[in-house]
Protein backbone atom coordinates (compact mmCIF):
# COMPACT_ATOMS: atom_id res chain seq x y z
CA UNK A 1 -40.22 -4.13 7.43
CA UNK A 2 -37.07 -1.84 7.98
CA UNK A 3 -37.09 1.18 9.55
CA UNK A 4 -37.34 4.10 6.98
CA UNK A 5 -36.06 6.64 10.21
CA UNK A 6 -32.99 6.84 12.41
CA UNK A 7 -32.59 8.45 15.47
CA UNK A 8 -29.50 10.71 16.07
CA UNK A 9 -27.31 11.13 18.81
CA UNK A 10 -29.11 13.99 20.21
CA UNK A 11 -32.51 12.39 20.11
CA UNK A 12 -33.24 14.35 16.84
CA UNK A 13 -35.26 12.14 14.44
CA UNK A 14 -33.62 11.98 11.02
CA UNK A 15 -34.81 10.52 7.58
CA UNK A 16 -33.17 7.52 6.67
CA UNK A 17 -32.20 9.35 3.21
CA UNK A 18 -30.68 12.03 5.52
CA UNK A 19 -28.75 9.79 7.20
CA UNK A 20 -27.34 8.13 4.44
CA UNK A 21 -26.86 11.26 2.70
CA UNK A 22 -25.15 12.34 5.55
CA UNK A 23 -22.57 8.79 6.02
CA UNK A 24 -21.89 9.58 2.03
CA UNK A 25 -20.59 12.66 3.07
CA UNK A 26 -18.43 11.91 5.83
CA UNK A 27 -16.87 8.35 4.38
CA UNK A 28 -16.15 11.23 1.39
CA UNK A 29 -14.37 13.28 3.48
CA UNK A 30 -12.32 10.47 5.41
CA UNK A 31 -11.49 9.30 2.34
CA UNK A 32 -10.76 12.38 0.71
CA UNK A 33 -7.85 12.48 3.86
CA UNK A 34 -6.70 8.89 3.46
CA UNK A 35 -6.43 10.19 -0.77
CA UNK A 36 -3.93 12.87 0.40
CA UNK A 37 -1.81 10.59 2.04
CA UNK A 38 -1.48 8.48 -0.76
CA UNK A 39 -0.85 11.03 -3.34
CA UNK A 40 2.09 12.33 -1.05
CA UNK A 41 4.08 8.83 -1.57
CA UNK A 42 3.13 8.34 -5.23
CA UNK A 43 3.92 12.00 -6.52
CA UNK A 44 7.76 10.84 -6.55
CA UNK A 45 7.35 7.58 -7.88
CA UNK A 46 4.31 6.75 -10.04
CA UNK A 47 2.36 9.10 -13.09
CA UNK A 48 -0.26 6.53 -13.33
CA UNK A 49 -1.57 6.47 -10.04
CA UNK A 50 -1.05 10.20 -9.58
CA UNK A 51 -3.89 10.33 -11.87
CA UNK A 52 -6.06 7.92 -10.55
CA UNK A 53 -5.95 9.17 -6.78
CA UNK A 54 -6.39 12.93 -8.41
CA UNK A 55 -10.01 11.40 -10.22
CA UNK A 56 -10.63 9.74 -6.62
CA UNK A 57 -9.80 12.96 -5.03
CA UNK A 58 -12.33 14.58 -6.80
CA UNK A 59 -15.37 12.04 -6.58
CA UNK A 60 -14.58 12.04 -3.02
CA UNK A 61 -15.26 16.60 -2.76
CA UNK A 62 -18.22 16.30 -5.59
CA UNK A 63 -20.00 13.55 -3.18
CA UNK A 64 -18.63 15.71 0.32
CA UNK A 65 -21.17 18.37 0.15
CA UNK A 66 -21.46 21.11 2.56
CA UNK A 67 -21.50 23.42 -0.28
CA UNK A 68 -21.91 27.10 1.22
CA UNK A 69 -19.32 26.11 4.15
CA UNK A 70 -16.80 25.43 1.10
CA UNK A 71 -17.64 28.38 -0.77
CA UNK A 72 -16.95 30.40 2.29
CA UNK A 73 -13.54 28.77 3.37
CA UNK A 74 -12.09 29.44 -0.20
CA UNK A 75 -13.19 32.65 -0.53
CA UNK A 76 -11.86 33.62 2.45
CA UNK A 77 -8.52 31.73 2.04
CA UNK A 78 -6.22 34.11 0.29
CA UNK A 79 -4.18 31.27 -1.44
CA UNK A 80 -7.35 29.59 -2.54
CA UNK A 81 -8.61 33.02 -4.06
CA UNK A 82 -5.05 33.84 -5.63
CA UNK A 83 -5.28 30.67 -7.55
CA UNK A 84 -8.48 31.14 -8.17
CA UNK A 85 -8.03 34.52 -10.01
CA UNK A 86 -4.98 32.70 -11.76
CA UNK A 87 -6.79 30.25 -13.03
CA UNK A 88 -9.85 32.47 -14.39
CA UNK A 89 -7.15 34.53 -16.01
CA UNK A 90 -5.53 31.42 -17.95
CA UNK A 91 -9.31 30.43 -18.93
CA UNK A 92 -9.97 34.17 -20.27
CA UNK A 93 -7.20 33.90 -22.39
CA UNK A 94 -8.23 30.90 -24.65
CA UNK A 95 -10.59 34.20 -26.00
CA UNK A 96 -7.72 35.54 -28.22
CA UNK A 97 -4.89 34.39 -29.13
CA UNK A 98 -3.51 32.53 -32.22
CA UNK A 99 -3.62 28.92 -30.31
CA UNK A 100 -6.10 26.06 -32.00
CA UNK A 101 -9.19 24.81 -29.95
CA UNK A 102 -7.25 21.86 -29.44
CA UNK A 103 -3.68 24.02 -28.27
CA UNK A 104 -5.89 26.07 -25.45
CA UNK A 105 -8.13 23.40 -24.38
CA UNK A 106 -4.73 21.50 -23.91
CA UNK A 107 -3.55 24.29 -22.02
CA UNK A 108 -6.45 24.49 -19.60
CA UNK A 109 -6.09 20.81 -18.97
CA UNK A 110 -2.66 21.29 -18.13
CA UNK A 111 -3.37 24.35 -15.95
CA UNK A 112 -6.57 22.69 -13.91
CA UNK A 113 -4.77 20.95 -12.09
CA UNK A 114 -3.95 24.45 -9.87
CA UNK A 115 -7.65 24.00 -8.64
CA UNK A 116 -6.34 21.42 -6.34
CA UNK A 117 -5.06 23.94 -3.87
CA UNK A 118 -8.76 25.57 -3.41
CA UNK A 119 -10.47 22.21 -3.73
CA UNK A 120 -8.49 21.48 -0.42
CA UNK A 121 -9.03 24.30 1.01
CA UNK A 122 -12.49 23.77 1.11
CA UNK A 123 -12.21 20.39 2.41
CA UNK A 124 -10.82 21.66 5.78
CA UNK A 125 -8.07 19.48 6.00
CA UNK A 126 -6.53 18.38 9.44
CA UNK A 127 -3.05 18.76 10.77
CA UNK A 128 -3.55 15.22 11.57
CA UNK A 129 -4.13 14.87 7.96
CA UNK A 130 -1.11 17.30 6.21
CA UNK A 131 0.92 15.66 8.64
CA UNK A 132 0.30 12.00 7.36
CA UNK A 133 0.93 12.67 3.95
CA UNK A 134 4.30 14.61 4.30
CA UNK A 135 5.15 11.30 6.13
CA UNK A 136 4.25 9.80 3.19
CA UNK A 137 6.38 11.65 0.83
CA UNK A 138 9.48 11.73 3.16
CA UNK A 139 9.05 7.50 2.62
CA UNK A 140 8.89 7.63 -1.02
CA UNK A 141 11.49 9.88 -1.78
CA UNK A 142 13.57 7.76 1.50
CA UNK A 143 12.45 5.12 -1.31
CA UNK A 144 13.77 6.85 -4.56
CA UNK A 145 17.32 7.79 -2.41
CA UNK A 146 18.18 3.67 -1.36
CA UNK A 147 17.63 3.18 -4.89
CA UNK A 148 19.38 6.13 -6.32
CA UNK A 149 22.42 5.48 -3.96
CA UNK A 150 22.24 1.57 -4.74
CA UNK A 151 22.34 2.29 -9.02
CA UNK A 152 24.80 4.77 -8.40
CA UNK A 153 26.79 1.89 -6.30
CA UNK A 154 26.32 -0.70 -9.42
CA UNK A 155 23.90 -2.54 -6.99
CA UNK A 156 21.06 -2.34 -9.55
CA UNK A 157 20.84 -2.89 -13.16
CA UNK A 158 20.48 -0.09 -15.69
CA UNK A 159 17.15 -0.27 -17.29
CA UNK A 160 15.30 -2.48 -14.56
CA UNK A 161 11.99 -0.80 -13.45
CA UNK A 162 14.08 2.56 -13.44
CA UNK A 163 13.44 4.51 -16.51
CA UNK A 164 14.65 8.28 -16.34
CA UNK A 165 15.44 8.55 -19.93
CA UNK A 166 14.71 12.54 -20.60
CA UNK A 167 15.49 14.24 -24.12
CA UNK A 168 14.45 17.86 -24.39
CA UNK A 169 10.63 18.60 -25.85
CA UNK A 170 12.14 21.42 -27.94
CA UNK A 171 14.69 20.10 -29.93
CA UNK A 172 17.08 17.10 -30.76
CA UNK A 173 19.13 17.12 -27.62
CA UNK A 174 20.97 13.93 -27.01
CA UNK A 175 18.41 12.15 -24.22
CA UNK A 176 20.14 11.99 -20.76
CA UNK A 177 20.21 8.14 -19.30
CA UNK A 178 19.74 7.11 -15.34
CA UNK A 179 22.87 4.88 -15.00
CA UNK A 180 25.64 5.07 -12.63
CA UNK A 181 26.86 8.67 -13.86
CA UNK A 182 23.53 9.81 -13.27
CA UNK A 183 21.48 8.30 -10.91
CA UNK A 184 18.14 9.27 -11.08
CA UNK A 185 15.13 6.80 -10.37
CA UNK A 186 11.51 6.85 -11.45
CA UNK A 187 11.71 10.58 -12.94
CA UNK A 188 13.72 12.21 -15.07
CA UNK A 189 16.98 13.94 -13.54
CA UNK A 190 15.76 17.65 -13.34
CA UNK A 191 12.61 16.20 -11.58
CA UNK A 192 14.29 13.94 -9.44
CA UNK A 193 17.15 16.24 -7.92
CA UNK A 194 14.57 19.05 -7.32
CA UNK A 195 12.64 16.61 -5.45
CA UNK A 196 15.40 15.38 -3.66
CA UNK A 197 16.29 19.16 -2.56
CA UNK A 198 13.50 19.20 -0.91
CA UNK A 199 13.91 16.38 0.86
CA UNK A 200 17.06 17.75 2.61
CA UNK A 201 14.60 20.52 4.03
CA UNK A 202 11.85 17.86 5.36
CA UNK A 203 14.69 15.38 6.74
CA UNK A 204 16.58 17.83 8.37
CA UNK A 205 12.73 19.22 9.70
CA UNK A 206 12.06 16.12 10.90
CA UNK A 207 15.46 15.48 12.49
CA UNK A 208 15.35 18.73 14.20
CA UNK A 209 11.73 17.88 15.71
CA UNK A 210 12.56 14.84 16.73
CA UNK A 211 13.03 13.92 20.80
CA UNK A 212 14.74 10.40 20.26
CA UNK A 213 18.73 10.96 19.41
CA UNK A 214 18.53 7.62 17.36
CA UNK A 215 15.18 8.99 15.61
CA UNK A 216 17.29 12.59 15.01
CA UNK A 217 20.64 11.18 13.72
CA UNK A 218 18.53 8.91 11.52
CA UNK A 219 16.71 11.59 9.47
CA UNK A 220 19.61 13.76 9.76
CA UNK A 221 22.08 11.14 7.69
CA UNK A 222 18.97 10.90 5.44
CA UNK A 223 19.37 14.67 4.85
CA UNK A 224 23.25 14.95 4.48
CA UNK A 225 22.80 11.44 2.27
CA UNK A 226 19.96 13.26 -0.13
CA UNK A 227 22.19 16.45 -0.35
CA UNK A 228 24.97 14.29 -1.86
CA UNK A 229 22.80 12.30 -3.71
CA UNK A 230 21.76 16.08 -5.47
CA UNK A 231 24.59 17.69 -5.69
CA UNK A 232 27.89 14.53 -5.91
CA UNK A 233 25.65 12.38 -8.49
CA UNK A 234 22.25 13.25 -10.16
CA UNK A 235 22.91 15.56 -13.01
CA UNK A 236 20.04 17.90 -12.29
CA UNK A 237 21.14 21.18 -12.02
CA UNK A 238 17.78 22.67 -11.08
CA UNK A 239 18.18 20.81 -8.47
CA UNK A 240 21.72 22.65 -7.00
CA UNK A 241 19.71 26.09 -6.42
CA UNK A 242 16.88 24.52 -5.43
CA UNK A 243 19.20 23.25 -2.63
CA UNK A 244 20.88 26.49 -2.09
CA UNK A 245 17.47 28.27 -2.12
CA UNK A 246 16.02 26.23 0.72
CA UNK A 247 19.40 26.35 2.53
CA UNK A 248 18.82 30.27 3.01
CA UNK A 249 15.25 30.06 3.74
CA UNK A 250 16.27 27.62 6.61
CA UNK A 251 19.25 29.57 7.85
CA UNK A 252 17.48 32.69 7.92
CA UNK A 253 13.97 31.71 9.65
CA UNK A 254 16.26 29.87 12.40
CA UNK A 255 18.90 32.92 12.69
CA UNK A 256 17.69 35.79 11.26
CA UNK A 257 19.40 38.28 8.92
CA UNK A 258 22.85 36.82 9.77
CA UNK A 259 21.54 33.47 8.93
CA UNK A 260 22.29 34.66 5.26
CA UNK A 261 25.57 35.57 5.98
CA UNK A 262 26.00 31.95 7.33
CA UNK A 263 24.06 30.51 4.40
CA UNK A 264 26.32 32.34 2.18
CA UNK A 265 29.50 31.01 3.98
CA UNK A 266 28.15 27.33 3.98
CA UNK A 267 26.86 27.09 0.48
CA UNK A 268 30.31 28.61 -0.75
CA UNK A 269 32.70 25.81 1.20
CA UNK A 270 29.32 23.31 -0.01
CA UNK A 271 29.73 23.75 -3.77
CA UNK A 272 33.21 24.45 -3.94
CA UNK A 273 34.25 21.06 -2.56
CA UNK A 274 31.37 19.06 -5.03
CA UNK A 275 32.74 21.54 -8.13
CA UNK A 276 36.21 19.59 -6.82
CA UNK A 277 34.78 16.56 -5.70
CA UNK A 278 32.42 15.30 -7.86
CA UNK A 279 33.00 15.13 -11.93
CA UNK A 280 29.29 15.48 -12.57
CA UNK A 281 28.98 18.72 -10.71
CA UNK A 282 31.67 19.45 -12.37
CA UNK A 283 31.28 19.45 -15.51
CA UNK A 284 27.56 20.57 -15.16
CA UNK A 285 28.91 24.15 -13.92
CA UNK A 286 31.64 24.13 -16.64
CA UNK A 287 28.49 23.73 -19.12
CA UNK A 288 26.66 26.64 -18.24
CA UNK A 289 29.58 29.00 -17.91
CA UNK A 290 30.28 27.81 -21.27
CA UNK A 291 27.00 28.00 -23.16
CA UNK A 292 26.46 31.62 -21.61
CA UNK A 293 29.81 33.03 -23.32
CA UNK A 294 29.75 31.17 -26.59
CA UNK A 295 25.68 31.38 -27.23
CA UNK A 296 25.07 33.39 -30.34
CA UNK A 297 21.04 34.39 -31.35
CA UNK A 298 22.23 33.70 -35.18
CA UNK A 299 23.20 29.87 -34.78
CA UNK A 300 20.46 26.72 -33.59
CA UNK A 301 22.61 24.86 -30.66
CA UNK A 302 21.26 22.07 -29.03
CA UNK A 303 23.21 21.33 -25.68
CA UNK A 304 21.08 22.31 -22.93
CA UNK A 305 22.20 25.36 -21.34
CA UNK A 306 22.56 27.02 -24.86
CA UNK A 307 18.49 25.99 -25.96
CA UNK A 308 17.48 27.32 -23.14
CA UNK A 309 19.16 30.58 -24.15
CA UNK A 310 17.47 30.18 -27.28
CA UNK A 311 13.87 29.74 -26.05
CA UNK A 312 14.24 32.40 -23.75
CA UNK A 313 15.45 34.57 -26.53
CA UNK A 314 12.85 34.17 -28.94
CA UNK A 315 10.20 34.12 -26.42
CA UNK A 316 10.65 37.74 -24.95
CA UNK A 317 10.44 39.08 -28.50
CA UNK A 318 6.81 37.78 -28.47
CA UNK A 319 6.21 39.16 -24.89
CA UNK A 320 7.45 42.59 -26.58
CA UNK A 321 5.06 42.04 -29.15
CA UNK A 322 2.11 41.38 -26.74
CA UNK A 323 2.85 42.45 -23.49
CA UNK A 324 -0.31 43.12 -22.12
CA UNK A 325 -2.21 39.83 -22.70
CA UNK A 326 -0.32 37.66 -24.76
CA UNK A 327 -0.84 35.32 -27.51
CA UNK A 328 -3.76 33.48 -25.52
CA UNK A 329 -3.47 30.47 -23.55
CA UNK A 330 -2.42 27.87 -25.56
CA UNK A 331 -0.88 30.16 -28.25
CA UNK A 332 3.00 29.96 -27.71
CA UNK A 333 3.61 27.30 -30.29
CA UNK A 334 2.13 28.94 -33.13
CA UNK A 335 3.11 32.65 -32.16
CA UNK A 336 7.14 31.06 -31.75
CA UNK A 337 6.55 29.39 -34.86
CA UNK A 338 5.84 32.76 -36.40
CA UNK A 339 9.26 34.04 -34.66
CA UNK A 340 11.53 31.42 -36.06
CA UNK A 341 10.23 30.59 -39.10
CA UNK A 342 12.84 32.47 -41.14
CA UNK A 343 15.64 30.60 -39.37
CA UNK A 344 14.52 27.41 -39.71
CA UNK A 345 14.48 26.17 -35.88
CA UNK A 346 12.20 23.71 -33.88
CA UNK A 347 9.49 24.75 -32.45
CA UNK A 348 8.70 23.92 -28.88
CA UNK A 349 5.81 23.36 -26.65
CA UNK A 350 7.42 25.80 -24.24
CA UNK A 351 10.18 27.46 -23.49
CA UNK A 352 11.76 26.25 -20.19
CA UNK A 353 10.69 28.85 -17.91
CA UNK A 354 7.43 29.48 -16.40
CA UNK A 355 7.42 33.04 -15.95
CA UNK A 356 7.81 33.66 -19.52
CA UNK A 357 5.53 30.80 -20.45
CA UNK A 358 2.68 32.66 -18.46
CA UNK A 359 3.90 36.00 -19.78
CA UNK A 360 4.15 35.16 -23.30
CA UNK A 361 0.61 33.46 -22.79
CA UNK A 362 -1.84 36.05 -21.11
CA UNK A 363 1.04 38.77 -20.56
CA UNK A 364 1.95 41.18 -17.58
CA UNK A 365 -1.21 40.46 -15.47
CA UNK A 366 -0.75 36.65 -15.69
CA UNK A 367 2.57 36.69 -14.20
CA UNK A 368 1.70 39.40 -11.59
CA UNK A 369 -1.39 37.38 -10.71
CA UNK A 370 1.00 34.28 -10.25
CA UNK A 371 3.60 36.84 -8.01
CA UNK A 372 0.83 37.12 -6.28
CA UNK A 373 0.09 33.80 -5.50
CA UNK A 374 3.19 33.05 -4.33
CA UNK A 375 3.54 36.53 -2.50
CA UNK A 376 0.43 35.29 -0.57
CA UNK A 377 1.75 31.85 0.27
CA UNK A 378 4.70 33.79 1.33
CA UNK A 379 2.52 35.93 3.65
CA UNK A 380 0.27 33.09 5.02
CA UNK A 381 3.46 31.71 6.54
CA UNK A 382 4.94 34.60 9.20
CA UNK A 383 6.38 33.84 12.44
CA UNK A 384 3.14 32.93 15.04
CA UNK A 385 2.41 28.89 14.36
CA UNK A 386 4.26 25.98 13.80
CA UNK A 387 8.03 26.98 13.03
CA UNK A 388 9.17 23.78 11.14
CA UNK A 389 5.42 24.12 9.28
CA UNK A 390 5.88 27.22 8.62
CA UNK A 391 9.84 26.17 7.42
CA UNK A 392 8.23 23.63 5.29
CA UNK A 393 5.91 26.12 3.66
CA UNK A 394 8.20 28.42 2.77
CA UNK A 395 10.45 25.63 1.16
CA UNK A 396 7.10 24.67 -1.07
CA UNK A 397 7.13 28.28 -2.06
CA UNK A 398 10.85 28.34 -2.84
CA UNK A 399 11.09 25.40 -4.58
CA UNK A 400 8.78 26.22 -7.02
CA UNK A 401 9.42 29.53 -7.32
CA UNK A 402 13.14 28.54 -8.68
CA UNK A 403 12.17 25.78 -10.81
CA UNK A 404 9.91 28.04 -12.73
CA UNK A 405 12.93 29.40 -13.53
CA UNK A 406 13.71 26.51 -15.55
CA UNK A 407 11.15 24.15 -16.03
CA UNK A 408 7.14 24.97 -16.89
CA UNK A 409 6.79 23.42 -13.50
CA UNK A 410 2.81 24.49 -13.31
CA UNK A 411 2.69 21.93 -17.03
CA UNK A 412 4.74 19.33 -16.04
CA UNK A 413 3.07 16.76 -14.41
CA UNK A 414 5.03 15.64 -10.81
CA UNK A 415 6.11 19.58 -10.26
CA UNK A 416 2.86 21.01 -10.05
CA UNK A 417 1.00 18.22 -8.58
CA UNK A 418 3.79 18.34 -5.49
CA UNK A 419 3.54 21.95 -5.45
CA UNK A 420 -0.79 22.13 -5.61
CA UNK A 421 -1.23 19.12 -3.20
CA UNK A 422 1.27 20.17 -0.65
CA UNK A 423 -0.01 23.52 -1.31
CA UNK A 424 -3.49 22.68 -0.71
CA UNK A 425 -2.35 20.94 2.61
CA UNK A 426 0.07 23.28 4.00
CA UNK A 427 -2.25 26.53 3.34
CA UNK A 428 -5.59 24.82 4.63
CA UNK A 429 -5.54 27.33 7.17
CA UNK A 430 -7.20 25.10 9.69
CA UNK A 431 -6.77 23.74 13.21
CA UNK A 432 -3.02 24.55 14.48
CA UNK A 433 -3.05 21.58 16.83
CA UNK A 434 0.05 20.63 18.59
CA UNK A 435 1.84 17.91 16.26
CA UNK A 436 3.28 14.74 18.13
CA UNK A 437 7.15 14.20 17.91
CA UNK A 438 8.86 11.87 15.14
């Protein structure tokens, strides 16, 4: 007959239901950390198993237990209880609002995803851990640059497994096609370049932490060759002050107030040489000063800098209509639609910019709530630990802070998984051990 007890290592005698109970919850928890890892490389490159590791991720905290310790760690974790009150704000406002039970459970769906960053939190991650999966994500997107470069080259055939074909959500704008004009693999070009921008931060990271000169001139080409890759080829202008952004974060952690100045300096000889180098920067820039001068409120136009203009139009006149609280989560289609419906233009899902997505959705307390989350991220990342983590969590912050300029990067799928997992990861707030060299 088996043995219904177990002895433990300190000569305690356990229950062999305790025992198991208590292997369920530490397999869980390895293989919560081994999940991480693997969401890291596939954020870049694959939707589908994004969404399997994020179910995985899941089963693996539900079966972790060690309930009150998690409580406790999120609470106390500013980020965790910034996203937290975020999150409990965007679920209030399915209350009001002119959305359909379908539009704001839609919403929340789209928004839940946020509750990454305190599920992690909880789950204590390891600097062994955070470190494993930013490894991973330097190799896919080291993946999604040979690839870029070689379709770019003519080295692989338009259409293959690539398949970056974007068209806007809000109108009829012409869809934008990977090829060798525009490079992008695996995500659309927007998605792809802001991506990419970060990568120049992590490479150059990793080449500056680096002791073995091979090892250091290695990630450094891979940082000057993903910088060209987002600025010479992919059309994603997100992307170009995303770069910039990070540029002046790094410049100014490393030297200070006149690290701006130098920022300033190198950006300016940077994007003056692409705006002659390279036709696609070119004529990207040339777009936007365009569509600014010849917009007009009074006429639908479809090129992209111009519907953007648009949207953004049309959605601050329903802010001004309910600043407060807004239209409800999951009401901006039907209170636009209410806008526009004299003129006769589409009506879109969103419109292009996060910060007036939340605004128009649960008003001025939504977007300060969000201010705040970043404000604490910001915070939680002051001189006194790691300087390349703390580099690398500032980046996070900037990176999404400017693509909410642009995109509804807490809906869109890649954007806000990169941002909540890394974010989750880099804001664990756990052991600071020393990290071994690339």
């Amino acid at each position: 007959m088996s043995s219904t007890r177990q002895v433990s290592d300190n000569g305690q005698v356990l229950d062999s239901s305790i025992w198991r109970l208590n292997r369920l919850q530490t397999e869980a928890r390895r293989t919560a950390g081994w999940t991480t890892t693997a969401l890291g490389f596939t954020i870049p490159l694959w939707v589908v198993a994004d969404s399997i590791l994020v179910v995985l991720l899941v089963a693996c905290w539900v079966a972790g237990g060690e309930w009150r310790e998690r409580v406790h760690r999120m609470m106390t974790n500013p980020v965790a209880l910034s996203v937290l009150l975020l999150f409990g704000w965007l679920l209030v406002g399915t209350l009001w609002g002119m959305g359909s039970l379908e539009e704001r459970m839609l919403a929340v769906k789209k928004y839940a995803d946020l509750l990454l960053i305190p599920l992690l939190v909880s789950m204590a991650i390891s600097a062994q851990e955070r470190r494993r999966a930013i490894l991973a994500l330097a190799a896919s997107l080291i993946v999604t640059l040979v690839l870029s470069l070689a379709l770019s080259g003519g080295f692989l055939p338009t259409g293959w497994f690539i398949n970056c074909d974007s068209a806007s959500p809000c109108a009829v704008q012409k869809p934008i096609s990977c090829d060798q004009s525009n490079p992008c693999v695996f995500k659309k070009h927007t998605t792809h370049n802001l991506l990419m921008a970060f990568g120049v931060l992590l490479f150059g990271v990793f080449a500056w932490k680096s002791s073995r000169r091979w090892v250091r001139w290695g990630w450094a080409g891979a940082a000057c060759l993903a910088a060209s890759n987002v600025l010479l080829m992919v059309q994603g202008r997100t992307g170009y002050v995303v770069l910039a952004g990070l540029a002046m974060v790094a410049f100014h952690m490393y030297f200070g107030w006149r690290g701006i100045v130098a920022a300033i300096i190198a950006l300016t000889v940077t994007f003056s040489a692409a705006y002659q180098v390279s036709s696609s920067f070119h004529d990207r820039v040339d777009l936007v000063a365009t569509g600014v001068t010849q917009w007009n409120p009074q006429m639908a136009t479809y090129d992209g800098v111009t519907e953007r203009m648009e949207l953004f139009y049309y959605t601050v006149e329903i802010i001004q209509s309910n600043p407060l609280i807004g239209v409800g989560t999951g009401g901006f289609a039907k209170a636009y639609a209410a806008h526009v419906q004299k003129t006769g233009l589409s009506v879109p899902t969103h419109p292009h910019n996060q910060y007036l997505l939340i605004m128009a959705q649960v008003g001025v307390v939504g977007l300060c709530l969000l201010f705040w989350l970043f404000v604490q991220q910001w915070r939680l990342t002051s001189p006194g630990g790691d300087a390349t983590d703390g580099l690398l969590a500032r980046g996070l912050v900037v990176t999404i802070a400017i693509t909410c300029l642009f995109q509804p990067a807490l809906n869109d799928h890649t954007e806000k998984l990169f941002y909540c997992l890394f974010s989750g990861l880099m804001f664990s707030g756990t052991d600071s051990q020393p990290e071994t060299r690339a």
